[in-house]
Protein backbone atom coordinates (compact mmCIF):
# COMPACT_ATOMS: atom_id res chain seq x y z
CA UNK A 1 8.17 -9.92 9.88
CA UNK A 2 5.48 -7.42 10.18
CA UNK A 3 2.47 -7.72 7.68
CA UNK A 4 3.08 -3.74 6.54
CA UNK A 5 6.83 -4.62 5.89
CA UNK A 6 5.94 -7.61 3.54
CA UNK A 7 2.91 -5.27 2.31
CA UNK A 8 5.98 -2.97 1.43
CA UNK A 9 8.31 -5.74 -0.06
CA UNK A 10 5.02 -6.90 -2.62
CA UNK A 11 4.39 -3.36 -3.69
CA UNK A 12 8.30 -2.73 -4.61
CA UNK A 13 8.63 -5.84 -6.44
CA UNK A 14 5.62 -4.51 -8.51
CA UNK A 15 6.93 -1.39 -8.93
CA UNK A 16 10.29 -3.04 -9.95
CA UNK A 17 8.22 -5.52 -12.56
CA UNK A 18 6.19 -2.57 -13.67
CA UNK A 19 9.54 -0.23 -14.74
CA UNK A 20 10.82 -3.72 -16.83
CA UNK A 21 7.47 -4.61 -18.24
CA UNK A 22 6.47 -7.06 -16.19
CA UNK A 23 3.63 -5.96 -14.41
CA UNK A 24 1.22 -7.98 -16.53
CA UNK A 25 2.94 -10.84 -15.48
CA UNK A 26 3.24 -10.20 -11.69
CA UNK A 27 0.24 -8.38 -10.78
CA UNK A 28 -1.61 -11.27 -10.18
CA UNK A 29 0.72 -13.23 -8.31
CA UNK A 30 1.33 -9.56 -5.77
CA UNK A 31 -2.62 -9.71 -5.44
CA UNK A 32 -3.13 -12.98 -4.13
CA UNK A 33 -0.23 -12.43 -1.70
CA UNK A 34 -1.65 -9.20 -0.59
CA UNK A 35 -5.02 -11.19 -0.38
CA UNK A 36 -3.28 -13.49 1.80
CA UNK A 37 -1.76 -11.27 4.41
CA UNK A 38 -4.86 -9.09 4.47
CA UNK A 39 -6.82 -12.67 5.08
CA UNK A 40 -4.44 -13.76 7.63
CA UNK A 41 -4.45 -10.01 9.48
CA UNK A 42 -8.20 -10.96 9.99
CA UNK A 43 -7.29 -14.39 11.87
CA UNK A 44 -8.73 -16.21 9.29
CA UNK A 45 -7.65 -19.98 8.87
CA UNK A 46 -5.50 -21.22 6.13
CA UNK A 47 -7.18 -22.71 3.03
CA UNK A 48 -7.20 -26.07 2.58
CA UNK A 49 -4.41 -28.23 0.54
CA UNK A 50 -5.70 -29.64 -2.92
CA UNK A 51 -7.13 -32.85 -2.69
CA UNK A 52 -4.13 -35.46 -4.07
């Protein structure tokens, strides 16, 4: 899937939380995806797993 088309999907959900309420609640979870594609657009590597 192309990065604008899951840009697209992120910014409807919040749109959707925002009209029930929810935007508090989602906001942050939306920016670190768009963080991610916008990270991964730039070639960057994945971060590394939690240590165990």
């Amino acid at each position: 899937m192309a990065a604008e088309k899951v840009r697209q999907s992120y910014e409807q959900a919040l749109a959707v939380a925002r009209e029930a309420g929810l935007e508090e609640a989602v906001l942050p979870l939306v920016e670190i995806r768009l963080a991610d594609l916008e990270r991964l657009a730039g070639g960057s590597p994945p971060p590394a797993p939690p240590a165990a």
